[in-house]
Protein backbone atom coordinates (compact mmCIF):
# COMPACT_ATOMS: atom_id res chain seq x y z
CA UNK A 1 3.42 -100.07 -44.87
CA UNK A 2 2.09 -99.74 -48.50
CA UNK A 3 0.60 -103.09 -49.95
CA UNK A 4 1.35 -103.77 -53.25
CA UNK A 5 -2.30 -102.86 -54.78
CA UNK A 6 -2.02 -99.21 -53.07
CA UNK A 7 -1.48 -96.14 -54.54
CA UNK A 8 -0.69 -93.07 -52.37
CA UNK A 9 -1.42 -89.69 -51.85
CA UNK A 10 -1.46 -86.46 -49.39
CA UNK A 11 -4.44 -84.63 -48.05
CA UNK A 12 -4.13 -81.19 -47.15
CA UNK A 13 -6.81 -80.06 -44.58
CA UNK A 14 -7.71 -77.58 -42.51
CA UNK A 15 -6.47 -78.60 -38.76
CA UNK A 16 -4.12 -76.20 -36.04
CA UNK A 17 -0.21 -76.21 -36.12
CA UNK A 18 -0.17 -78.99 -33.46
CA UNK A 19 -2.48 -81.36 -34.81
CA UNK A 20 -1.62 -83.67 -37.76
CA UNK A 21 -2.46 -81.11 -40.73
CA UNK A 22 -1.12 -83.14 -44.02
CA UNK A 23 -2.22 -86.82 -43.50
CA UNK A 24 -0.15 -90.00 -45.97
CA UNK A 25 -3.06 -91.90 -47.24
CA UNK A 26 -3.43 -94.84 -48.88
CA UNK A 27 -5.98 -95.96 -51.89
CA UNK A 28 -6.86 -99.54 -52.75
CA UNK A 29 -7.26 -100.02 -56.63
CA UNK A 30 -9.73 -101.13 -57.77
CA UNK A 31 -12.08 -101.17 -54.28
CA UNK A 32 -11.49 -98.04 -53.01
CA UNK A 33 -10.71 -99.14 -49.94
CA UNK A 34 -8.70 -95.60 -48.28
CA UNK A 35 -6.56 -95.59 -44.85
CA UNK A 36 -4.52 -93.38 -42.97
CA UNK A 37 -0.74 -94.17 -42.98
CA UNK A 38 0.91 -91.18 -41.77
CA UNK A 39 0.50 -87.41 -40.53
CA UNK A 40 2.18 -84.57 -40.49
CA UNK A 41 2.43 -81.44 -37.23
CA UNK A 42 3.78 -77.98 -37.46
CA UNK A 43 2.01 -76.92 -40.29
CA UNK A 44 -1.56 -74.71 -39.96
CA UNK A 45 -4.31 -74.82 -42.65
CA UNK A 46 -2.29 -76.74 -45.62
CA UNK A 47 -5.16 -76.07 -47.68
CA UNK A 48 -3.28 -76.71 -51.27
CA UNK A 49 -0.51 -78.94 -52.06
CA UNK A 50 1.85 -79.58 -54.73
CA UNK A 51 4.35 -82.09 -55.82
CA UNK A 52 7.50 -82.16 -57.72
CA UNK A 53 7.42 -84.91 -61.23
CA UNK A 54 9.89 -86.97 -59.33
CA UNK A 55 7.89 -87.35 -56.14
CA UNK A 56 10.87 -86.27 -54.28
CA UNK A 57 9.50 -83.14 -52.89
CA UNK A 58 6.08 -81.59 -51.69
CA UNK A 59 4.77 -77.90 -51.38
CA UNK A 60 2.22 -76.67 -49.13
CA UNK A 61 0.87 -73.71 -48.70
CA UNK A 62 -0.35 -72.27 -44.94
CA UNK A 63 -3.35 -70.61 -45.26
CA UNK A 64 -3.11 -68.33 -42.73
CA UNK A 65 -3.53 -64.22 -42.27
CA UNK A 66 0.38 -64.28 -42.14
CA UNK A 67 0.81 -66.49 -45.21
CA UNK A 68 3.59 -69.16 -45.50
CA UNK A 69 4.81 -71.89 -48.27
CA UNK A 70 6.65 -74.79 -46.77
CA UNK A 71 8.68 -77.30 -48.66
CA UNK A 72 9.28 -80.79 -48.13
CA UNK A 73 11.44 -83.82 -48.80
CA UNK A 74 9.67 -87.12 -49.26
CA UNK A 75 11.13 -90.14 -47.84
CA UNK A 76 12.15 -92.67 -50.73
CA UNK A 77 10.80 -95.11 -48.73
CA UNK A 78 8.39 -94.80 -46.03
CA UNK A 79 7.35 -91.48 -48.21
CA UNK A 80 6.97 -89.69 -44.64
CA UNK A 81 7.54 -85.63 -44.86
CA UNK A 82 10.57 -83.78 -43.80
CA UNK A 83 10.28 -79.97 -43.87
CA UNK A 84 13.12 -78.78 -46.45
CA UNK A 85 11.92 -74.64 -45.13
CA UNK A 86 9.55 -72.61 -45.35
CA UNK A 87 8.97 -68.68 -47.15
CA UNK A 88 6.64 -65.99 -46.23
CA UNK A 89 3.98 -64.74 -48.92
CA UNK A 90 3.90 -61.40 -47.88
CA UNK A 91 -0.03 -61.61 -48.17
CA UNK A 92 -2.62 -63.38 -46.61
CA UNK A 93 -4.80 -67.08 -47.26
CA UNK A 94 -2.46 -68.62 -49.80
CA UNK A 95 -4.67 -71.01 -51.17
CA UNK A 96 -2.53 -72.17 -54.51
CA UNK A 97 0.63 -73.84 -55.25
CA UNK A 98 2.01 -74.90 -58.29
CA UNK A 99 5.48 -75.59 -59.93
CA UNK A 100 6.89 -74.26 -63.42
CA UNK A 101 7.93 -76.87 -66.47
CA UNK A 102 11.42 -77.19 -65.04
CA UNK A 103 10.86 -77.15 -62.00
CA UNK A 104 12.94 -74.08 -61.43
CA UNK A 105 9.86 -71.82 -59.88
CA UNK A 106 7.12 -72.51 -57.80
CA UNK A 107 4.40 -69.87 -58.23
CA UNK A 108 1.62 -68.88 -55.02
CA UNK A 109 -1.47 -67.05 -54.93
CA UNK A 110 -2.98 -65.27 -51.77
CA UNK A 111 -6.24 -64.66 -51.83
CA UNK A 112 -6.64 -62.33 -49.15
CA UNK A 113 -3.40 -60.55 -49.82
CA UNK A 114 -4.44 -59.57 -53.74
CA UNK A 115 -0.82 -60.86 -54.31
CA UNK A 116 0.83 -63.84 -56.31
CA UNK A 117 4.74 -64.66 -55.71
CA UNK A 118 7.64 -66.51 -57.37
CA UNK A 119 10.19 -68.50 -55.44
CA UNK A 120 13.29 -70.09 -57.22
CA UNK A 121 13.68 -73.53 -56.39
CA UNK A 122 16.92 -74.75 -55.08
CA UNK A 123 18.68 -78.45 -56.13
CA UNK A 124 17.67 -80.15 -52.72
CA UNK A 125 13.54 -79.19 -53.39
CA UNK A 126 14.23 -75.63 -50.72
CA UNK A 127 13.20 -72.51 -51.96
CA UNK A 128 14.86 -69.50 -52.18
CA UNK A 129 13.77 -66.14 -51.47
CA UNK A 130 10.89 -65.11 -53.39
CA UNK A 131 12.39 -63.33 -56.80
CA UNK A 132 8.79 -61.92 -57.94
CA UNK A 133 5.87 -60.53 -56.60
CA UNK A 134 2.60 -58.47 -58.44
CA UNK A 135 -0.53 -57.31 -56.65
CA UNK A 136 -3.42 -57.14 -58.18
CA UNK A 137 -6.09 -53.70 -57.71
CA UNK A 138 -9.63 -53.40 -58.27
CA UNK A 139 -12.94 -54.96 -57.43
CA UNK A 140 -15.83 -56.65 -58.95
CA UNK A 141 -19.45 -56.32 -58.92
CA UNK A 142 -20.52 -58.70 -56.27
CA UNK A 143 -19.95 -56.38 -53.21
CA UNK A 144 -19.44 -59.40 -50.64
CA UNK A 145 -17.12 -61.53 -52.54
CA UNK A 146 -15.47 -58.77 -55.52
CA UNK A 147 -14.57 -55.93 -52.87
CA UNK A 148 -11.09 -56.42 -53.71
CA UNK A 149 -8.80 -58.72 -55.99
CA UNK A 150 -8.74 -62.75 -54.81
CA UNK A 151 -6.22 -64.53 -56.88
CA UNK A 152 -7.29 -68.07 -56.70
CA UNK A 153 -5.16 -70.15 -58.21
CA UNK A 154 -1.67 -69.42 -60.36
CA UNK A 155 -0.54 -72.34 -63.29
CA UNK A 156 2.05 -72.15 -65.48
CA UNK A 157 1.75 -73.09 -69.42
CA UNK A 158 3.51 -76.27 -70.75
CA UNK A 159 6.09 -73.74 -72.28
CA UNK A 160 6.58 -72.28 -68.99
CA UNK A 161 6.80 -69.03 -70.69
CA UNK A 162 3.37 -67.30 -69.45
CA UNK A 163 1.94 -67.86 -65.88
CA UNK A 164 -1.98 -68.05 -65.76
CA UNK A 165 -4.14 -66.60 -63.07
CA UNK A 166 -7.17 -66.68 -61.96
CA UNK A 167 -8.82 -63.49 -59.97
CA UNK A 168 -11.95 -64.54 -58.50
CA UNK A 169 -12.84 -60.93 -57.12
CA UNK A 170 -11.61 -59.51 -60.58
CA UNK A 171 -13.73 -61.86 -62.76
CA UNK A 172 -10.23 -61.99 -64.96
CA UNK A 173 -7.64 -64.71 -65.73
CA UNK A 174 -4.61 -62.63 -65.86
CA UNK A 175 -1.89 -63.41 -67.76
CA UNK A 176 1.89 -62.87 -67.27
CA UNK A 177 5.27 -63.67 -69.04
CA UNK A 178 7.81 -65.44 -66.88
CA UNK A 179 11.32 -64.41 -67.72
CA UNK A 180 13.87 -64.95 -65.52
CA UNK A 181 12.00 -65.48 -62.28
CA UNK A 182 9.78 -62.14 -63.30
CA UNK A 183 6.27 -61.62 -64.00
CA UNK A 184 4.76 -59.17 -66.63
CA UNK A 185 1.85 -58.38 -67.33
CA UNK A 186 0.72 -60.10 -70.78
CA UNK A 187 -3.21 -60.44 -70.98
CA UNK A 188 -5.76 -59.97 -69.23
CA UNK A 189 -9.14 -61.67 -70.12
CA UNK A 190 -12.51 -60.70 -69.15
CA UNK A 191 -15.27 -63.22 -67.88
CA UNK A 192 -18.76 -62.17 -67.30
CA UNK A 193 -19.89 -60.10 -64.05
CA UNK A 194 -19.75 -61.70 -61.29
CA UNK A 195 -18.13 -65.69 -62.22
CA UNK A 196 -15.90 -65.80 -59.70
CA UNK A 197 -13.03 -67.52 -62.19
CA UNK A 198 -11.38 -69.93 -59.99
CA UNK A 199 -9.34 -73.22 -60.95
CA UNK A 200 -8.38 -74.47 -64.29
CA UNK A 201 -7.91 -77.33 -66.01
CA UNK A 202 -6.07 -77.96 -69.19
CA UNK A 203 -6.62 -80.80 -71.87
CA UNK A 204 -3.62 -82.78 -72.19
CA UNK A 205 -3.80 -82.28 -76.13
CA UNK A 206 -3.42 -79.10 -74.76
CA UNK A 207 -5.26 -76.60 -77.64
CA UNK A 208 -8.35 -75.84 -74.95
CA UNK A 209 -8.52 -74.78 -71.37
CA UNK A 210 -11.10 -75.47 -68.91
CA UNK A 211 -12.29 -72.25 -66.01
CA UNK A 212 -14.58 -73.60 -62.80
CA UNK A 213 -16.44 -70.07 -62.17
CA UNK A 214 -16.82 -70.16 -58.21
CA UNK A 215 -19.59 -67.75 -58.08
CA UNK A 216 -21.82 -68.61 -61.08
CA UNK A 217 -21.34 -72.14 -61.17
CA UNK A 218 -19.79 -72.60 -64.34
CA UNK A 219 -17.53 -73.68 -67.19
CA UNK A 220 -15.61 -71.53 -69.63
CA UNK A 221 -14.36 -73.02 -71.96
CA UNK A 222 -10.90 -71.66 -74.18
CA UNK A 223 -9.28 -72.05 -77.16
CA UNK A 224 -5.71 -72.44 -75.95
CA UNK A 225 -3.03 -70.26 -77.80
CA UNK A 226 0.73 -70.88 -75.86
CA UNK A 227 2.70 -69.47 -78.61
CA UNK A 228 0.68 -66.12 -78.25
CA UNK A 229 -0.16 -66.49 -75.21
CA UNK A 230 -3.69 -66.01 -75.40
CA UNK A 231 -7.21 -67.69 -74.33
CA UNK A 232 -10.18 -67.41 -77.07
CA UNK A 233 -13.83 -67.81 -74.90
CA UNK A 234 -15.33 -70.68 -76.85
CA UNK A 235 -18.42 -71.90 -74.42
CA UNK A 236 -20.20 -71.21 -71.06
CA UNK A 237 -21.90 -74.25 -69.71
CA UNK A 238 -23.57 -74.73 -65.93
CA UNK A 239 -22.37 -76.77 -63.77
CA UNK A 240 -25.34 -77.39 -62.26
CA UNK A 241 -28.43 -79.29 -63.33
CA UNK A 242 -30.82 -77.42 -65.56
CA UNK A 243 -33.82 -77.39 -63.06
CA UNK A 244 -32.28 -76.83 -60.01
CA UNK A 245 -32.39 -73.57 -58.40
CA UNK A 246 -29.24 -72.54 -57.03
CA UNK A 247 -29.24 -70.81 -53.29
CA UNK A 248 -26.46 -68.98 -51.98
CA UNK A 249 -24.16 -72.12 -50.67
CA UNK A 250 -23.91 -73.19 -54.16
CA UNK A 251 -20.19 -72.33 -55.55
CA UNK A 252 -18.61 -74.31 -57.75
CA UNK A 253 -14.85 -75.57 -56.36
CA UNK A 254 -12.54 -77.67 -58.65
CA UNK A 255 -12.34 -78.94 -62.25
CA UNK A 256 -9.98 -81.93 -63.86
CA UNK A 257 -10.24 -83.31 -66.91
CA UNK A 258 -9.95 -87.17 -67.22
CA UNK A 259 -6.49 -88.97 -68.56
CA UNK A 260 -7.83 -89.56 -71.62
CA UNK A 261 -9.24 -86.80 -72.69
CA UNK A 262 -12.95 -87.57 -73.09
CA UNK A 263 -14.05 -86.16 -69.86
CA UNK A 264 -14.44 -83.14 -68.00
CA UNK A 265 -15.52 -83.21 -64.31
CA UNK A 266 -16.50 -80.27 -61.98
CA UNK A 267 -17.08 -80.59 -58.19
CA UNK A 268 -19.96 -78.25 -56.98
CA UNK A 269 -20.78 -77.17 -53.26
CA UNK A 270 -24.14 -77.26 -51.59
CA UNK A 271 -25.28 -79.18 -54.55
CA UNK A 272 -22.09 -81.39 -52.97
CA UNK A 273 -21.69 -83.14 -56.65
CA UNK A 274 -19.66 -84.03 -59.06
CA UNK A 275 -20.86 -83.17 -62.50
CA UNK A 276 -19.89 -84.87 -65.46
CA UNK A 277 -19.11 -83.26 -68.72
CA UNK A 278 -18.42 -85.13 -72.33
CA UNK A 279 -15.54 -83.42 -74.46
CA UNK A 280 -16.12 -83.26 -77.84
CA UNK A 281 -13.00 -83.91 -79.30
CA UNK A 282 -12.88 -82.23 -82.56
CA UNK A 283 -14.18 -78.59 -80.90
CA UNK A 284 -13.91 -79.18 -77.10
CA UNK A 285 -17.39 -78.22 -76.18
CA UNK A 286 -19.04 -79.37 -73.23
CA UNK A 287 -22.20 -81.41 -73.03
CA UNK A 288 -23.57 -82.08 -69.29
CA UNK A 289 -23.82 -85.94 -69.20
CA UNK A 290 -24.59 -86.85 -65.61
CA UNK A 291 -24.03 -85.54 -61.55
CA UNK A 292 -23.09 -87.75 -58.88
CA UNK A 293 -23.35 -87.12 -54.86
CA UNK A 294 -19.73 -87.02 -53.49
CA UNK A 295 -21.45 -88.57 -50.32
CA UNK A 296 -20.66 -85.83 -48.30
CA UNK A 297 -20.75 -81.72 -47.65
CA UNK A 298 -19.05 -79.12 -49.66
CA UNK A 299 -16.67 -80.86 -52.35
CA UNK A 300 -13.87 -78.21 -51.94
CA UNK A 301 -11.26 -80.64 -53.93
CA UNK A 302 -11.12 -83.58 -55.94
CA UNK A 303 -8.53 -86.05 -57.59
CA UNK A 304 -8.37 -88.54 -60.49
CA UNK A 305 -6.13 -91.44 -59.73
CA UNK A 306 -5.54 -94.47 -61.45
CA UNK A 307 -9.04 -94.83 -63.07
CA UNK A 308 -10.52 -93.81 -59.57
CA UNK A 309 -12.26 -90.15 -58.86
CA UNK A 310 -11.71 -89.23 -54.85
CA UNK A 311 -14.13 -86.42 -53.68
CA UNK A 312 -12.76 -84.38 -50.31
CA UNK A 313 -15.96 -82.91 -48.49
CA UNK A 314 -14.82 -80.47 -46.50
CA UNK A 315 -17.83 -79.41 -44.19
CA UNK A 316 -18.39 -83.77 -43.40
CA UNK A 317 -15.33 -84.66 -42.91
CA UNK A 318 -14.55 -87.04 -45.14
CA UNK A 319 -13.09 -88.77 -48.61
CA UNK A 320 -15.22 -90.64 -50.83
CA UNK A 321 -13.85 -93.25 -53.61
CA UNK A 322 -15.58 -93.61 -57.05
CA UNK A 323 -14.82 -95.99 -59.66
CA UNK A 324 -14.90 -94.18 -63.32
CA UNK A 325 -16.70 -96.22 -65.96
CA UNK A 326 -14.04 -96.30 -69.02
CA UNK A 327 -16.98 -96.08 -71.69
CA UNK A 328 -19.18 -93.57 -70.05
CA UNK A 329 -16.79 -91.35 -68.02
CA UNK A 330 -19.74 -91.85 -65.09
CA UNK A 331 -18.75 -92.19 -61.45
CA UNK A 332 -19.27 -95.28 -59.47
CA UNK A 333 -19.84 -95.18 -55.72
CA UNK A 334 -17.42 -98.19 -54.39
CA UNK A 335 -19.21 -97.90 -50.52
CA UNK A 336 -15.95 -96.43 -49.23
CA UNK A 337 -15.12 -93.95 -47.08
CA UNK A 338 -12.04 -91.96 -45.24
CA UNK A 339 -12.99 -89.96 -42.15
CA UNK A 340 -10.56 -86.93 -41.43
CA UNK A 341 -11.14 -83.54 -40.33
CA UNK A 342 -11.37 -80.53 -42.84
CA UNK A 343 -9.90 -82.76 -46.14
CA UNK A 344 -9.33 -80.01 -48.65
CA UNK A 345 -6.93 -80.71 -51.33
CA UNK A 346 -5.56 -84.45 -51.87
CA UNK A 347 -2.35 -84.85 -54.03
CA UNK A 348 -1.15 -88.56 -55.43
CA UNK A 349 2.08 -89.83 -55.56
């Protein structure tokens, strides 16, 4: 049962099909304090979830070599899962979910299958069958991780008119026109060799867009045009500290920018931190400000919840809770912890 000074939200891990792959969790505000509510079976590898504005209904992708999305209805009350269906992605280790505007398309990347689909969503939440699909060709210059196209993750614009994607083995964010459940090809923008473009993040003033590079551990930084539909490179900033010397564990993973505005944070693997980045709010440049240990290995995902930052270390095992200072944006270890195998993606309610 939820107490009254909980907030929830779903972890995605990696776990089999018969062990309890997306786990109901519960966060204390403000001590951090995390449990373990509920779980859910029949589901491999729900590496990246997604939720509807209403809370009603949550996607997850199985990130498996035969690639599946699975929708689900979310109790009203007890918020436990009931699977709505699921859809093939014709490719393989979807690792991205995400859900247009209106709510009327959910959009999937595979990173192993080269390929990104579009499903209509039905009234209950369901999804149809998929009513788009493009495959992306090519390679990169880093022969062990840009031997082919890996679409990493697929958002939509506020207008919902041009889909955004980023192609870590293509060192491109790739963007398409949605029209009528179809994707064309609009732009196509170019990072330096061997980034590894990954997640974004977009300012919720919404004229500049953040890029996590995976592979050379940093931000890019865009002017934001959705009427064009076009990005503008503005800045590339590590996201590591200036005299550290990165080995070959060190990828960067996710990136969110704070409620407010005034911060950007970036989570960063075998350096297992969090860095901290102050937004200049007249340009949108970066400044490094601080990193914190996320008390654990390999910071795959993170989440901002109700003034709280929640680091999932994959490689340890568990979720660590961090207060965020209002007047310095820094993270603030509260001693807490949440042990659970593989935590990879956590989504709030």
């Amino acid at each position: 049962m939820q107490h009254p000074d909980e907030v929830l939200f779903y972890t995605g891990t990696y776990s089999p099909e018969d062990k309890k792959g997306i786990q109901l969790c519960a966060l204390k505000v403000p001590s951090g304090e995390m449990r373990i509510l509920d779980g859910t079976v029949g589901i491999e590898n729900p590496s990246y979830l997604a939720m509807n504005g209403e809370g009603s209904v949550l996607y997850a992708v199985s990130e498996q070599e035969e690639g599946q999305v699975y929708a689900y209805a979310i109790d009203p009350g007890t918020k436990a899962l009931r699977m709505l269906g699921s859809r093939p992605t014709d490719g393989a280790a979807p690792c991205y979910v995400s859900i247009s505007p209106r709510e009327d398309y959910l959009f999937v990347s595979n990173y192993s299958g080269a390929n990104v689909n579009v499903f209509p969503v039905q009234a209950d939440g369901s999804l149809g069958e998929m009513s788009a699909q493009v495959r992306h060709e090519g390679s990169g210059t880093r022969e062990d991780r840009q031997e082919a196209p890996h679409p990493h993750s697929v958002i939509p614009d506020s207008t919902g008119e041009h889909v955004l994607v980023c192609d870590l083995g293509l060192d491109q964010v790739v963007i398409y026109r949605l029209e009528e459940g179809k994707l064309t090809t609009h732009r196509e923008i170019n990072l330096p060799p061997e980034s590894g473009p990954r997640h974004l993040a977009v300012h919720p003033a919404g004229q500049w867009i953040y890029l996590v590079n995976e592979l050379n551990s940093t931000v890019t930084v865009f002017a934001n045009n959705e009427q064009s539909g076009d990005l503008k490179v503005l800045q590339h900033i590590s996201t590591l500290p200036e005299h550290y010397t990165a080995g070959s564990d060190d990828t960067a993973a996710d990136i969110h920018v704070s409620p407010c505005g005034r911060y950007l944070y970036a989570s960063n693997r075998g350096h297992d931190s969090i860095v901290l980045f102050l937004i200049d709010q007249e340009t949108g440049l970066l400044t490094a400000e601080d990193w914190q240990s996320t008390g654990g290995r390999t910071p795959r995902n993170f989440s901002i919840i109700k003034g709280m930052l929640l680091a999932a270390n994959q490689n340890s095992g568990n979720i660590i809770s961090f207060s965020i200072d209002p007047d310095s944006g820094r993270l603030i270890p509260t001693g807490n912890e949440l042990e659970l195998a593989s935590p990879v993606c956590i989504t709030a309610l």
